[in-house]
C-alpha atoms as a PDB file:
ATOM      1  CA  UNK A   1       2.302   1.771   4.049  1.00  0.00           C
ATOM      2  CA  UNK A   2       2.741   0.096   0.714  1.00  0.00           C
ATOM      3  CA  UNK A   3       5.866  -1.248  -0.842  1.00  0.00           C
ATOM      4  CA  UNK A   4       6.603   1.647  -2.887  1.00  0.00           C
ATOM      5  CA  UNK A   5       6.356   4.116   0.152  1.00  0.00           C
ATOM      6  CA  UNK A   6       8.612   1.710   2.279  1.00  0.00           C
ATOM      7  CA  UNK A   7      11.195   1.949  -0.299  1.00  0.00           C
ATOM      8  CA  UNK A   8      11.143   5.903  -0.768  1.00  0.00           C
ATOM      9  CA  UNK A   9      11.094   6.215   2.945  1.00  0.00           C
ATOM     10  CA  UNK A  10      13.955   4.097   3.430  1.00  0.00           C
ATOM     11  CA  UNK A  11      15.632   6.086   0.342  1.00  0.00           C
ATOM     12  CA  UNK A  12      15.262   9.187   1.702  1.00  0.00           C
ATOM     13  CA  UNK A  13      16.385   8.471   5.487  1.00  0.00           C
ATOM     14  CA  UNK A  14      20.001   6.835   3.940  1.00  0.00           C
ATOM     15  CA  UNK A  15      22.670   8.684   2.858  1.00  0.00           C
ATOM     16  CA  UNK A  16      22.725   9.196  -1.191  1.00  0.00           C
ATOM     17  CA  UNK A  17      26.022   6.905  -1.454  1.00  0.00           C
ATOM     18  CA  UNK A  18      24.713   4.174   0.183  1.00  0.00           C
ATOM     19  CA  UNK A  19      23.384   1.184  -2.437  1.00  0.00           C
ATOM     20  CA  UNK A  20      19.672  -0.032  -1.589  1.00  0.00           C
ATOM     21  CA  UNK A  21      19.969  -3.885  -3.017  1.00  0.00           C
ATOM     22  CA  UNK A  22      16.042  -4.739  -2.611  1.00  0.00           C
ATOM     23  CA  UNK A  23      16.303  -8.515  -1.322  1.00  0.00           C
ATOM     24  CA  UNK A  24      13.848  -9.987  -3.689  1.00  0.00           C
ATOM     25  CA  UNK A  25      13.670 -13.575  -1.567  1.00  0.00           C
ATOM     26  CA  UNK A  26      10.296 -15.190  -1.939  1.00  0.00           C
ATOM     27  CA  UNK A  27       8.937 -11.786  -3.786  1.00  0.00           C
ATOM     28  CA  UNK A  28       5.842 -12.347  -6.371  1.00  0.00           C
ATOM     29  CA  UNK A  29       6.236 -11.011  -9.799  1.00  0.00           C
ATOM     30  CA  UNK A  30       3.764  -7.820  -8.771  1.00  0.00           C
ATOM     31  CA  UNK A  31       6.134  -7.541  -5.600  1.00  0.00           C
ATOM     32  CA  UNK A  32       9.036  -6.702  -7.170  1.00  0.00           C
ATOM     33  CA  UNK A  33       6.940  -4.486 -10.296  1.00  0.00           C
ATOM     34  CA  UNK A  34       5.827  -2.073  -7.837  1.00  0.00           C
ATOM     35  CA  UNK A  35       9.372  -1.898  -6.063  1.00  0.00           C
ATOM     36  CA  UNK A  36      11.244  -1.307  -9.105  1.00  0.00           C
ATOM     37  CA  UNK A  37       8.514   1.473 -10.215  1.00  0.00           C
ATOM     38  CA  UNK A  38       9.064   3.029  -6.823  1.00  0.00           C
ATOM     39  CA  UNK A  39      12.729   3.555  -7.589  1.00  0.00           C
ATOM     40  CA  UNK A  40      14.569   0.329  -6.698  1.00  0.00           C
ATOM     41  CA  UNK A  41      18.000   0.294  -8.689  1.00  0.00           C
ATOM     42  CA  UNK A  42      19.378  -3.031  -7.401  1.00  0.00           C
ATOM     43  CA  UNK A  43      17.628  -6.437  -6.891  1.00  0.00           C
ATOM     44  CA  UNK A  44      19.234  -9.513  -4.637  1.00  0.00           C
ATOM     45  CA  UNK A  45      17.957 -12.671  -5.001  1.00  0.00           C
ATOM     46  CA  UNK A  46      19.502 -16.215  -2.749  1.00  0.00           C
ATOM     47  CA  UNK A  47      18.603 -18.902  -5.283  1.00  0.00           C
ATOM     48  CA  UNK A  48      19.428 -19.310  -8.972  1.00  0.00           C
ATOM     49  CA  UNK A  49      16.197 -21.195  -9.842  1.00  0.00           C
ATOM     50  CA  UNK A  50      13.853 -18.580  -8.344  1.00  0.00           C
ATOM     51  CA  UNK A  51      16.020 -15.888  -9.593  1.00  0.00           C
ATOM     52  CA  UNK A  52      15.806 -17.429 -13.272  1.00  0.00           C
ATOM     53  CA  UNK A  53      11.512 -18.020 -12.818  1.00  0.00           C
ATOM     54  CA  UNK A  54      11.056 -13.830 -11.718  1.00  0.00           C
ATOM     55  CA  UNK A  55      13.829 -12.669 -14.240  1.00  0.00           C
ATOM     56  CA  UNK A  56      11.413 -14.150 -17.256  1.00  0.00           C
ATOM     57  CA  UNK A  57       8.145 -13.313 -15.495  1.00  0.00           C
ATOM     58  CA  UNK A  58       9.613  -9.673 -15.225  1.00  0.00           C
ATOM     59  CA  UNK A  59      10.565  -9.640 -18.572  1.00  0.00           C
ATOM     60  CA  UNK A  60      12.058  -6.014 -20.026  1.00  0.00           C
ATOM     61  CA  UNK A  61      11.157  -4.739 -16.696  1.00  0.00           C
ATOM     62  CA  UNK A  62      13.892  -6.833 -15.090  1.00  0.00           C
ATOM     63  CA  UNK A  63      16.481  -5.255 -17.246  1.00  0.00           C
ATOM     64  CA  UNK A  64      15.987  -1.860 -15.173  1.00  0.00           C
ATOM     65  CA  UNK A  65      17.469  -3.087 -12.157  1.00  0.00           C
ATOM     66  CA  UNK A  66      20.769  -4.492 -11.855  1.00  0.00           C
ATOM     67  CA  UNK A  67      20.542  -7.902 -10.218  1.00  0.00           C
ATOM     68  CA  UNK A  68      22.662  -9.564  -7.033  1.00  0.00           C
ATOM     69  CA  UNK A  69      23.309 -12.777  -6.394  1.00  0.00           C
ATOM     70  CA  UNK A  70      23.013 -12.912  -2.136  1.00  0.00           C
ATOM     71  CA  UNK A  71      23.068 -16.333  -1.067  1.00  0.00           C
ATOM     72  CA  UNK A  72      25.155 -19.158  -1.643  1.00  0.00           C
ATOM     73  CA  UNK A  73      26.609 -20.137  -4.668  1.00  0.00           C
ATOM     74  CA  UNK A  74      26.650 -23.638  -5.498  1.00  0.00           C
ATOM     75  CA  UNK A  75      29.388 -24.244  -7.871  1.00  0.00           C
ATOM     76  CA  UNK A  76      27.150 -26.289 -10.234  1.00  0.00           C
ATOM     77  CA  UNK A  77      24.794 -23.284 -10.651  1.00  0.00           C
ATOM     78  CA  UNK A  78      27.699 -21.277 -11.772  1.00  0.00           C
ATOM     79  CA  UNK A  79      26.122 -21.267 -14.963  1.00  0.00           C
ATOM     80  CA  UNK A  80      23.082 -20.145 -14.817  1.00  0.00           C
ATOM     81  CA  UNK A  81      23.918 -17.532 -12.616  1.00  0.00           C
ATOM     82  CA  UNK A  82      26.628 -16.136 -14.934  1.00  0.00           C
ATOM     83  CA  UNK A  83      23.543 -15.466 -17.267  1.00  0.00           C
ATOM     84  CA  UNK A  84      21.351 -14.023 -14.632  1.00  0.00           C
ATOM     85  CA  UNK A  85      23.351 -11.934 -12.515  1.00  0.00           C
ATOM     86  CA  UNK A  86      25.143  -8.590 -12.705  1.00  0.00           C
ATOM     87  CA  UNK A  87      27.316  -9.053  -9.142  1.00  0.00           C
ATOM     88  CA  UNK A  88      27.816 -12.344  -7.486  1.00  0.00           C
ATOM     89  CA  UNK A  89      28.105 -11.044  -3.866  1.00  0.00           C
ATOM     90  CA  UNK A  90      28.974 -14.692  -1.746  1.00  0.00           C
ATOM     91  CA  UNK A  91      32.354 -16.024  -2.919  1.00  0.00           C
ATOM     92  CA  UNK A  92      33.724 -17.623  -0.069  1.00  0.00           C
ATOM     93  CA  UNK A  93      36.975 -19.400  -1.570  1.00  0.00           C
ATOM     94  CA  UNK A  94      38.979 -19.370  -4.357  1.00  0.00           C
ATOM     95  CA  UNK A  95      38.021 -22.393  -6.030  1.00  0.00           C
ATOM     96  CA  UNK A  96      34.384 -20.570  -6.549  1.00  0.00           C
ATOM     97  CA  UNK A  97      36.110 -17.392  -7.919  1.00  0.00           C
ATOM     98  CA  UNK A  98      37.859 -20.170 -10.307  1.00  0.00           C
ATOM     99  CA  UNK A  99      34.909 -21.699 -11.208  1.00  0.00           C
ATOM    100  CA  UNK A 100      32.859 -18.192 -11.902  1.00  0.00           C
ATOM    101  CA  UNK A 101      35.968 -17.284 -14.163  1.00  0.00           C
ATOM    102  CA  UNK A 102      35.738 -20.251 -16.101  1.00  0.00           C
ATOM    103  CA  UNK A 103      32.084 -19.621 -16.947  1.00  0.00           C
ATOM    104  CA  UNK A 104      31.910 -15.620 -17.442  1.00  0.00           C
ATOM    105  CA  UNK A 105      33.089 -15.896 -21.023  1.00  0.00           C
ATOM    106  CA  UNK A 106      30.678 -18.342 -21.785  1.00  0.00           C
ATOM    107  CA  UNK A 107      27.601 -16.223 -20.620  1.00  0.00           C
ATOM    108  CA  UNK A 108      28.478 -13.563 -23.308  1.00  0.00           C
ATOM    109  CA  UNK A 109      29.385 -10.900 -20.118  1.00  0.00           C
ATOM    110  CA  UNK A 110      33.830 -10.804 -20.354  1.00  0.00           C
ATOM    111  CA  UNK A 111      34.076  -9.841 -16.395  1.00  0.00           C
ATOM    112  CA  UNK A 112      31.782 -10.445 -13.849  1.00  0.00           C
ATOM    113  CA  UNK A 113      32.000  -8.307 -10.580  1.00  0.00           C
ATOM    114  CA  UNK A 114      32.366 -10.365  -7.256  1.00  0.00           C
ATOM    115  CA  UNK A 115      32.247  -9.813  -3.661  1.00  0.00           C
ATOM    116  CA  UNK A 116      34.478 -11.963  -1.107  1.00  0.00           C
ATOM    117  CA  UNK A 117      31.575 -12.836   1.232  1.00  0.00           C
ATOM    118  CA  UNK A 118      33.474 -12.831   5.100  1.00  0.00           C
ATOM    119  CA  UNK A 119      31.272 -14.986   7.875  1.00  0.00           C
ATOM    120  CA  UNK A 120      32.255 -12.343  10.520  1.00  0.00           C
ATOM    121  CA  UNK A 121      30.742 -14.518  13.153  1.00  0.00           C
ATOM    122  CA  UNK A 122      32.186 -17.396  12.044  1.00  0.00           C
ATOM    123  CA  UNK A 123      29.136 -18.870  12.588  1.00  0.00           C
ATOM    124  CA  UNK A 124      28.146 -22.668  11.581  1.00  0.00           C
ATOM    125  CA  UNK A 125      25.336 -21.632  10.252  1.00  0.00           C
ATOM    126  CA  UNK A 126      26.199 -19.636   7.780  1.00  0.00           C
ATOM    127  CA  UNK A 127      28.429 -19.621   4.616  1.00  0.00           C
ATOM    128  CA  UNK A 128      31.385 -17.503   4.240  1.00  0.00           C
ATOM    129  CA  UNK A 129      34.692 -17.038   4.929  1.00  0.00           C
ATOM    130  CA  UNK A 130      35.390 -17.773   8.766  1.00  0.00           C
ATOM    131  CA  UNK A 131      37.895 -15.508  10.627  1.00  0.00           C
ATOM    132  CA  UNK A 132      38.339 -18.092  13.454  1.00  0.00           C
ATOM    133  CA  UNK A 133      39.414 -20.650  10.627  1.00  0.00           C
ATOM    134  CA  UNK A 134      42.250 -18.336   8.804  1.00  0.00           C
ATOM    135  CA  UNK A 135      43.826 -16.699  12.127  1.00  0.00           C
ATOM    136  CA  UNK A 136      46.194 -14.055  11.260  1.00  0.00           C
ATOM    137  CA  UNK A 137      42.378 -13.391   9.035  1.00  0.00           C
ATOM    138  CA  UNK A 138      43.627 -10.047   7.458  1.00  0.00           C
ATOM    139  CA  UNK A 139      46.955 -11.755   6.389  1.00  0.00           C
ATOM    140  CA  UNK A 140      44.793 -14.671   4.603  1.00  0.00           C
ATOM    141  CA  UNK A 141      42.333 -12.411   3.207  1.00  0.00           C
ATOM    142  CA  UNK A 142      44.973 -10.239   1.306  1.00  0.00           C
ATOM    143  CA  UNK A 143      46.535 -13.556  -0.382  1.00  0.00           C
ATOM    144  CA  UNK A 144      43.613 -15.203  -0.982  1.00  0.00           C
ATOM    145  CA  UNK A 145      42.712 -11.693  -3.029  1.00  0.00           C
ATOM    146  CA  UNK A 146      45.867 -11.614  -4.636  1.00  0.00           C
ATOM    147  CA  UNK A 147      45.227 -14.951  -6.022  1.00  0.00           C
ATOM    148  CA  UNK A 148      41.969 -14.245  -7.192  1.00  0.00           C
ATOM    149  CA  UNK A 149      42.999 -10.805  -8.631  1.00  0.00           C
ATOM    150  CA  UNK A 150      45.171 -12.824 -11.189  1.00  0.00           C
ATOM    151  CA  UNK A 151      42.330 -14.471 -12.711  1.00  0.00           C
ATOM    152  CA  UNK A 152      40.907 -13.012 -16.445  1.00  0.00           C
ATOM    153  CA  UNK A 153      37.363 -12.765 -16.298  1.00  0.00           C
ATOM    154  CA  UNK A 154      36.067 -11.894 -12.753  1.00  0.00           C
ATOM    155  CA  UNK A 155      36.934  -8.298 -10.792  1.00  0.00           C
ATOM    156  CA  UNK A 156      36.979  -8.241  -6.725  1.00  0.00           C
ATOM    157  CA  UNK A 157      34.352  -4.816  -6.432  1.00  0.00           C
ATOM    158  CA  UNK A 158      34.261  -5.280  -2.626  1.00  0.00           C
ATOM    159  CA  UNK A 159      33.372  -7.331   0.715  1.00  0.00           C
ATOM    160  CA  UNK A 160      30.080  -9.144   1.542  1.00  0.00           C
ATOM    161  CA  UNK A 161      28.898  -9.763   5.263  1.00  0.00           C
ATOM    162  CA  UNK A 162      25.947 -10.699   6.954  1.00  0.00           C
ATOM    163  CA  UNK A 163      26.739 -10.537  10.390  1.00  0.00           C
ATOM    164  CA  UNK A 164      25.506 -12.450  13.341  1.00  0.00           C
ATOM    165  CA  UNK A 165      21.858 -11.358  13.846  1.00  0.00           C
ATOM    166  CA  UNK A 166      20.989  -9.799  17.028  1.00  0.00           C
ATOM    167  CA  UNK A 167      17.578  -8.463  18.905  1.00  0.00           C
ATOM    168  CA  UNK A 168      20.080  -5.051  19.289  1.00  0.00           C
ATOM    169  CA  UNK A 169      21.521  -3.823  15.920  1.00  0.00           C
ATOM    170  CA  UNK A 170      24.105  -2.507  18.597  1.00  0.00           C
ATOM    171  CA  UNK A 171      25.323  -5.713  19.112  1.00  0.00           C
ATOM    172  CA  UNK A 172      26.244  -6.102  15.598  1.00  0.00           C
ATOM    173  CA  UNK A 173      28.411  -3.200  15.707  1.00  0.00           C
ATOM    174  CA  UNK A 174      31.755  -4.541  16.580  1.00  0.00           C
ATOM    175  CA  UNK A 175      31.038  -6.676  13.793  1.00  0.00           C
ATOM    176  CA  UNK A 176      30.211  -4.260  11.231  1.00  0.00           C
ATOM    177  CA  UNK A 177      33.887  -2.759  12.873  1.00  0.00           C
ATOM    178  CA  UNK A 178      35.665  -5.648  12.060  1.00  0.00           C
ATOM    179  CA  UNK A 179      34.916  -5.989   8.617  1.00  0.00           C
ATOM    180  CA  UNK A 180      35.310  -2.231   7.572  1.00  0.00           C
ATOM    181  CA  UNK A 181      38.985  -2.949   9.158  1.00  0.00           C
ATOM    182  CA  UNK A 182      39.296  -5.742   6.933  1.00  0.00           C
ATOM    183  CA  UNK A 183      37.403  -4.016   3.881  1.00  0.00           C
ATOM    184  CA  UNK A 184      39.928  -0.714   4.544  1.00  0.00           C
ATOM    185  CA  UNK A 185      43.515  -2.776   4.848  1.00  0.00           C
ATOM    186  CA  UNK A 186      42.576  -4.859   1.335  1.00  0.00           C
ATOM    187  CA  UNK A 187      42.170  -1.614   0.062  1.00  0.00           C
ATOM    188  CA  UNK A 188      45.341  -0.317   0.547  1.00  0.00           C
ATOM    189  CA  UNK A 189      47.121  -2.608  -1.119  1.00  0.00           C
ATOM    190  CA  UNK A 190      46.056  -1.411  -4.695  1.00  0.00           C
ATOM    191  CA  UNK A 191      46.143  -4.884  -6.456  1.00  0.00           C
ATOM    192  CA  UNK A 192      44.968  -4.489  -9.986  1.00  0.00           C
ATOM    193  CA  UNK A 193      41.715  -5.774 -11.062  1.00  0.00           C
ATOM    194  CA  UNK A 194      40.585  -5.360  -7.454  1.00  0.00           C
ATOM    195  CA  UNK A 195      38.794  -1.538  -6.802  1.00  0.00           C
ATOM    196  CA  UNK A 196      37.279  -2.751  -3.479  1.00  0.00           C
ATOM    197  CA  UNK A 197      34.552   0.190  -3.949  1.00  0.00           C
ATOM    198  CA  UNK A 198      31.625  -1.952  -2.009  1.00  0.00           C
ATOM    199  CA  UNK A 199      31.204  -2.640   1.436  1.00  0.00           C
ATOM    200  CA  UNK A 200      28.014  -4.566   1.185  1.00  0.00           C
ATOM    201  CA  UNK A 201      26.728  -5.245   4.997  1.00  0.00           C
ATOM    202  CA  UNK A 202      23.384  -4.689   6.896  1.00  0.00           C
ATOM    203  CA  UNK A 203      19.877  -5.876   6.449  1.00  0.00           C
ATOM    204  CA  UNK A 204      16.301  -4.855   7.926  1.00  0.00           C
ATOM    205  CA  UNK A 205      17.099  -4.867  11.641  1.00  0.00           C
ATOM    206  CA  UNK A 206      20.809  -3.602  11.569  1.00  0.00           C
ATOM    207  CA  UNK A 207      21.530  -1.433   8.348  1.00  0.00           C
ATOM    208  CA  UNK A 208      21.389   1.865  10.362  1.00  0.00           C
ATOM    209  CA  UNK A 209      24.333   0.798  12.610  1.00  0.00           C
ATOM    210  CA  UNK A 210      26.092  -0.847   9.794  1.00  0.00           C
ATOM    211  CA  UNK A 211      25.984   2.499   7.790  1.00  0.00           C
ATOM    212  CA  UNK A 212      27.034   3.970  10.852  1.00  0.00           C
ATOM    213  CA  UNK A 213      30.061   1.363  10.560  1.00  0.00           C
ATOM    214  CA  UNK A 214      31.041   2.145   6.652  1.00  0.00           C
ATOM    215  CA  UNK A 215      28.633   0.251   4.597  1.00  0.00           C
ATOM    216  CA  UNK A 216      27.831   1.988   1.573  1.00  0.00           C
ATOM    217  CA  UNK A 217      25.826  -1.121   0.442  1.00  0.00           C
ATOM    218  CA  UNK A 218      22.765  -2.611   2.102  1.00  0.00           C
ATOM    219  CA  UNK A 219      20.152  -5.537   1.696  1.00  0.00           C
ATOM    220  CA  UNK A 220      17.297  -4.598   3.139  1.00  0.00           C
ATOM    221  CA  UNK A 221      13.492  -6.646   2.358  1.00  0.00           C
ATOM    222  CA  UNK A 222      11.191  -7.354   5.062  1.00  0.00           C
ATOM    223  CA  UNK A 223      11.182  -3.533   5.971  1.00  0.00           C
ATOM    224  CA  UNK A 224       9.954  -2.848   2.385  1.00  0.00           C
ATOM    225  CA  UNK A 225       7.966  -5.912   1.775  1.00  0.00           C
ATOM    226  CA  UNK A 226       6.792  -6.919   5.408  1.00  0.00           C
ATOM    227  CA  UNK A 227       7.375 -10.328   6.950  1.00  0.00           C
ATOM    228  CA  UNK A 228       8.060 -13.655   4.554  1.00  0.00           C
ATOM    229  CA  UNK A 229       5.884 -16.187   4.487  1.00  0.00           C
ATOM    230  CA  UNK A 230       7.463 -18.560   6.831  1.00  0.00           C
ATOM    231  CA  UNK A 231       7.425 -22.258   4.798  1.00  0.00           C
ATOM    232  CA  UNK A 232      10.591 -21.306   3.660  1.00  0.00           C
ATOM    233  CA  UNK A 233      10.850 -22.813  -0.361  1.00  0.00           C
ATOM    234  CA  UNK A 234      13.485 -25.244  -1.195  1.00  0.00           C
ATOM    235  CA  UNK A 235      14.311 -23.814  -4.500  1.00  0.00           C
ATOM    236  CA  UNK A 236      18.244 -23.476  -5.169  1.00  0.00           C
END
């Protein structure tokens, strides 16, 4: 099938609720044309200097999605992603969230909506806040959101996770659990300038169970695009 029926298919087989965020990694300029034709709302990208070289090739076409930042945020590209972005999905500390507030104003936007991005896995590999380093984790993940909630320019939408990646979505699943516990106890504690309205987990092989699991936000692109090209680009 081509792009455009991938994404309808996968539009009509998840609930209406549920964000599609197109993950626009390594996508060519006619890639992403044809998605956002097809339907697609919501574009992530993982690095601010590829993000920044489709957003101009795009041109008014890319101001008919609303754009995600997915992958990690190095503070010095703060900047340019303040320009770029409409959500900044991966802060992992508060330092970054102090940093993005800094630079909001600057970008001519006065808030920018942010994700806490939780490692559920705690896995080396990946960035994110580890549970297994902040142990009572849903104690330290309400003050570390209090904190942040203080600050002017930036508003906490929701909760990012990848998720350890498995060969049986249904081993992601206590996972997905986890962080819907997490996602649901933040929630509760009504802090202003935090709505916690996103629960932004799942991807190609595991968005079905993670759905299952409360998502109402997923990142889906090889099963709309097909496979990447492997030689993986170095752009940041």
């Amino acid at each position: 099938m081509s792009i455009a029926e991938n994404y309808k298919k996968i539009r009509r087989e998840i609930p209406d609720y549920v964000t599609l965020v197109v993950a626009a990694k390594q996508r060519t300029k006619e890639e992403l044309e044809e998605v956002i034709d097809a339907g697609a709302t919501d574009l992530g990208e993982n690095y601010i200097q590829e993000a920044q070289k489709i957003y101009e090739q795009l041109g008014e076409k890319a101001k008919q999605v609303r754009w995600h930042m997915i992958g990690n945020l190095q503070t010095n590209k703060i900047n340019k992603a303040s320009g770029i972005f409409d959500v900044i999905q991966s802060v992992d500390s508060y330092e970054k969230a102090q940093a993005i507030d800094k630079r909001v104003e600057a970008s001519g936007k006065t808030i920018m909506p942010i994700y806490m991005e939780i490692n559920i896995g705690s896995e080396d590999s990946k960035a994110g806040i580890k549970p297994d380093e902040h142990e009572p984790f849903e104690e330290y993940m309400k003050n570390l959101i209090k904190n942040i909630s203080k600050l002017e320019h930036i508003k906490v939408e929701g909760l990012m996770t990848i998720g350890p990646r498995f060969g049986d979505p249904e081993n992601s699943r206590p996972y997905f659990k986890r962080t819907k516990e997490i996602f649901d106890n933040i929630k509760t504690l009504n802090l202003p300038n935090v709505s916690m309205k996103t629960l932004s987990m799942g991807m190609t092989n595991s968005y079905k169970v993670a759905i299952e699991e409360g998502s109402n936000m997923v990142r889906i692109g090889t099963a709309i695009f097909g496979e990447r090209n492997r030689d993986e680009r170095t752009l940041k």
